[in-house]
N, C-alpha and C. Protein backbone atom coordinates (compact mmCIF):
# COMPACT_ATOMS: atom_id res chain seq x y z
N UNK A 1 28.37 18.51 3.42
CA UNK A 1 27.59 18.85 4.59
C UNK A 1 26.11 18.95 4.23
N UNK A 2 25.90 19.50 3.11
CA UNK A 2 24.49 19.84 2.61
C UNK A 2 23.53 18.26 2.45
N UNK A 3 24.28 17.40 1.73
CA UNK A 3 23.72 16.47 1.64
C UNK A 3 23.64 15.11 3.19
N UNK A 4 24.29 15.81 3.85
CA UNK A 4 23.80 14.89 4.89
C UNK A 4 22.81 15.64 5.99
N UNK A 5 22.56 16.93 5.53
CA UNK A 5 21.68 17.35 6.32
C UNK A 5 20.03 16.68 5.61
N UNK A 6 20.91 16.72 4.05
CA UNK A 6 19.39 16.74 2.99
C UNK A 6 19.10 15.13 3.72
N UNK A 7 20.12 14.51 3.47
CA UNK A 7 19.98 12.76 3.67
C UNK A 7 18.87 12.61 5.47
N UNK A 8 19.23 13.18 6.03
CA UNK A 8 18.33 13.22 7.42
C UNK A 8 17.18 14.07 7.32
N UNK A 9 17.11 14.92 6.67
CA UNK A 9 15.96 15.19 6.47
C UNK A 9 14.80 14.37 5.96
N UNK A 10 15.90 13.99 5.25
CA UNK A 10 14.66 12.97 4.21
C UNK A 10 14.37 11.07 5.02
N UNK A 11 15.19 11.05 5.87
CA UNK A 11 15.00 9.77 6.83
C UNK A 11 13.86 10.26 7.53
N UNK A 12 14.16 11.34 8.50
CA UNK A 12 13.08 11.88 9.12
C UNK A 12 11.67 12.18 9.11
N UNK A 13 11.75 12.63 7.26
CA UNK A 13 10.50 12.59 6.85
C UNK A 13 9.34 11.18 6.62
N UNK A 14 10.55 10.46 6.06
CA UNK A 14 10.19 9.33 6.01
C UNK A 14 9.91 8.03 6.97
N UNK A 15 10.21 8.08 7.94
CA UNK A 15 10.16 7.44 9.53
C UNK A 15 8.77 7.88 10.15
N UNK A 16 7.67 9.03 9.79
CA UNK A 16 6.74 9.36 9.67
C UNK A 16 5.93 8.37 9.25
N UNK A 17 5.81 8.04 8.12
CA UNK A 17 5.63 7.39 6.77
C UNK A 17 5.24 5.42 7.41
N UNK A 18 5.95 5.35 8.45
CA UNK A 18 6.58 3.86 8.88
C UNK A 18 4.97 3.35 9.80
N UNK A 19 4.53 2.21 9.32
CA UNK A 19 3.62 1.66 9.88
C UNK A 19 4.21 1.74 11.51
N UNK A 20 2.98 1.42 12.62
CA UNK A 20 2.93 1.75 13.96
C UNK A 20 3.28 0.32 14.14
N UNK A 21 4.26 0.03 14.81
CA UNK A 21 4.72 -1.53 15.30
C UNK A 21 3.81 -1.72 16.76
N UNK A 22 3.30 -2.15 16.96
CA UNK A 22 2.18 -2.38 18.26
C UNK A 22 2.70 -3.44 19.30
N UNK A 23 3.29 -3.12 20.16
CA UNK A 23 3.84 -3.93 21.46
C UNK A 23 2.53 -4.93 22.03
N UNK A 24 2.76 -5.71 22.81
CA UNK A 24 2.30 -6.44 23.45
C UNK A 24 0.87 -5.79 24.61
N UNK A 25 1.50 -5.09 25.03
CA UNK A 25 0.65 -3.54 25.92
C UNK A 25 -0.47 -3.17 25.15
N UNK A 26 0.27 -2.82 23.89
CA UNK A 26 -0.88 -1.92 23.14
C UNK A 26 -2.26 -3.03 22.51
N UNK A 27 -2.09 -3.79 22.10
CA UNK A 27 -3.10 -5.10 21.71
C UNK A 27 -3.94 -5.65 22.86
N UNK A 28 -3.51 -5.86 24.04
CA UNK A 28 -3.83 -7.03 25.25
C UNK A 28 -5.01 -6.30 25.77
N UNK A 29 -6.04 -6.88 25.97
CA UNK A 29 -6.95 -6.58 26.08
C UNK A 29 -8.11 -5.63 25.30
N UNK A 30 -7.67 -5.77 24.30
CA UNK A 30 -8.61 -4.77 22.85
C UNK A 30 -9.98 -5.79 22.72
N UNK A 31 -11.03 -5.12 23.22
CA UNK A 31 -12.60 -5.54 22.99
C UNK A 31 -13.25 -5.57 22.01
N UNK A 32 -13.51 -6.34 21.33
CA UNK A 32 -14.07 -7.04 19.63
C UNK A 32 -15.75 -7.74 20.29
N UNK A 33 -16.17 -7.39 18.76
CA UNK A 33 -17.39 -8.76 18.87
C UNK A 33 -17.48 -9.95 18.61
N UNK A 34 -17.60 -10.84 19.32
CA UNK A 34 -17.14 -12.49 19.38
C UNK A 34 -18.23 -12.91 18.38
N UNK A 35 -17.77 -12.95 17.52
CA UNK A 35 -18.83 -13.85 16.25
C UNK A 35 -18.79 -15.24 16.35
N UNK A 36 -17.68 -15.39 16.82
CA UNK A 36 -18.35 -17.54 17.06
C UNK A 36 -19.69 -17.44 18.10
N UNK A 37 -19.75 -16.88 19.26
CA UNK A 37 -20.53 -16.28 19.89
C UNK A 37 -22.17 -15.95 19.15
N UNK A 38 -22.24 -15.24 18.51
CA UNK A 38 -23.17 -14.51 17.39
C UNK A 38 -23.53 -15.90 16.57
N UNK A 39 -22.34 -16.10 15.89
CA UNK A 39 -22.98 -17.52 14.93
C UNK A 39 -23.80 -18.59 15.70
N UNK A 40 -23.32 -18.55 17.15
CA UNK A 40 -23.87 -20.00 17.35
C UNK A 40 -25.30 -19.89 17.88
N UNK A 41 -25.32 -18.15 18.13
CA UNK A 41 -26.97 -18.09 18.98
C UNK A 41 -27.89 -17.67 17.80
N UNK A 42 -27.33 -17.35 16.48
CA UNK A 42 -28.55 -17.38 14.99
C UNK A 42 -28.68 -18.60 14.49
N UNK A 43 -27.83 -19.34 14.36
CA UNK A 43 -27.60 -21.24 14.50
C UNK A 43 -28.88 -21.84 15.44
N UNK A 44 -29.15 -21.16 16.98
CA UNK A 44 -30.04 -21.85 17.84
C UNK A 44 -31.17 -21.19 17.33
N UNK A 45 -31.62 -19.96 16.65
CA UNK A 45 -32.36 -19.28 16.88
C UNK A 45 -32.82 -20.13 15.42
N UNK A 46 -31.95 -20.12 14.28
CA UNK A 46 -32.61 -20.44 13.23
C UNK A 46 -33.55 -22.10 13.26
N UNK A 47 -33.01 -23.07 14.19
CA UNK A 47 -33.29 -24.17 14.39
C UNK A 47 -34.84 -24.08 15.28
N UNK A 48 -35.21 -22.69 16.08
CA UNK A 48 -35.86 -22.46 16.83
C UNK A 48 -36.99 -21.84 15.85
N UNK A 49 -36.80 -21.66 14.78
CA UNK A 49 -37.93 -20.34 14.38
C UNK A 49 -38.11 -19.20 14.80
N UNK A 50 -37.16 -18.47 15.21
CA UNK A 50 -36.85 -17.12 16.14
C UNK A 50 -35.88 -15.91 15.39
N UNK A 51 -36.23 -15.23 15.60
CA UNK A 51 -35.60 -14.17 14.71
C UNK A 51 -34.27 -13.06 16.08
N UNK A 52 -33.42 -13.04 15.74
CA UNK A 52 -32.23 -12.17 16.68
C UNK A 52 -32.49 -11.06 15.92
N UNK A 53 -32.04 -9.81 16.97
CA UNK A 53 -32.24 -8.78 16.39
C UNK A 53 -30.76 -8.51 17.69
N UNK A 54 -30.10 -7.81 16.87
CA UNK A 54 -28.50 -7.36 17.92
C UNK A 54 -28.71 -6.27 18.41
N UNK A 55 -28.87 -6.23 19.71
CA UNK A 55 -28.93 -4.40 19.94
C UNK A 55 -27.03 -3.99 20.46
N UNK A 56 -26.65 -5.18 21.04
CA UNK A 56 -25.50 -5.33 21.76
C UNK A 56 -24.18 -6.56 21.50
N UNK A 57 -23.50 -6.31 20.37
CA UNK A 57 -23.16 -7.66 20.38
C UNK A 57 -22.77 -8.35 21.55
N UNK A 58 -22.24 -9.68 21.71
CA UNK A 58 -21.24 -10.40 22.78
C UNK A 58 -19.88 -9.81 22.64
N UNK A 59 -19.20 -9.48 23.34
CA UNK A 59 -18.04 -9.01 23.83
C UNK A 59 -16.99 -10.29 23.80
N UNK A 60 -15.65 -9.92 23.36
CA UNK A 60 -14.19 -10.76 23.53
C UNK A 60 -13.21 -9.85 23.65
N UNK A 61 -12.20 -10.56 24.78
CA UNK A 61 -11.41 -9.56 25.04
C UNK A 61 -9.70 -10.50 23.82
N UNK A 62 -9.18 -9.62 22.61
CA UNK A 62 -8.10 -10.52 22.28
C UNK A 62 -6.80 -9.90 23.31
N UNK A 63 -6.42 -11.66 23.24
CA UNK A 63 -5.08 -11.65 24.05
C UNK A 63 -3.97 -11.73 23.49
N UNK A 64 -2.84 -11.31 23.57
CA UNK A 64 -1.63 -11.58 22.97
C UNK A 64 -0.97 -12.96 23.86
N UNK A 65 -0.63 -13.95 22.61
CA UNK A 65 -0.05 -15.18 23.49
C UNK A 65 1.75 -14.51 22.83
C-alpha cells in the first residue's frame, strides 16, 4: 500500500515537471515582429542612404495551419 501511495506521489510530482503542450487556441493569433518586414525596409533604406531608427516594430500575427 505504501508504495503505491509513494509511486503516485512521485507521478504527481513529476507531471509538474512536464513541458506545457500548447493547443491550437493557445498559439493562433500570438503577435511577433515581422522581420522579413524589417529586413526589407533597412534593404530600401540602405540602397537609399537613410538611416531606420525602430521606435515600433511591424507587427505579424502567427497562425497555426
Amino acid at each position: 500500500m505504501n508504495r503505491i501511495v509513494l509511486a503516485a506521489l512521485a507521478a504527481l510530482a513529476m507531471s509538474g515537471c512536464a513541458p506545457v503542450h500548447y493547443a491550437k487556441a493557445d498559439i493562433d493569433g500570438l503577435i511577433v515582429c515581422n522581420s522579413e518586414t524589417m529586413d526589407a525596409v533597412e534593404r530600401q533604406a540602405k540602397r537609399n542612404f537613410a538611416k531606420v531608427v525602430w521606435v515600433r516594430c511591424p507587427t505579424a500575427t502567427l497562425r497555426v495551419i
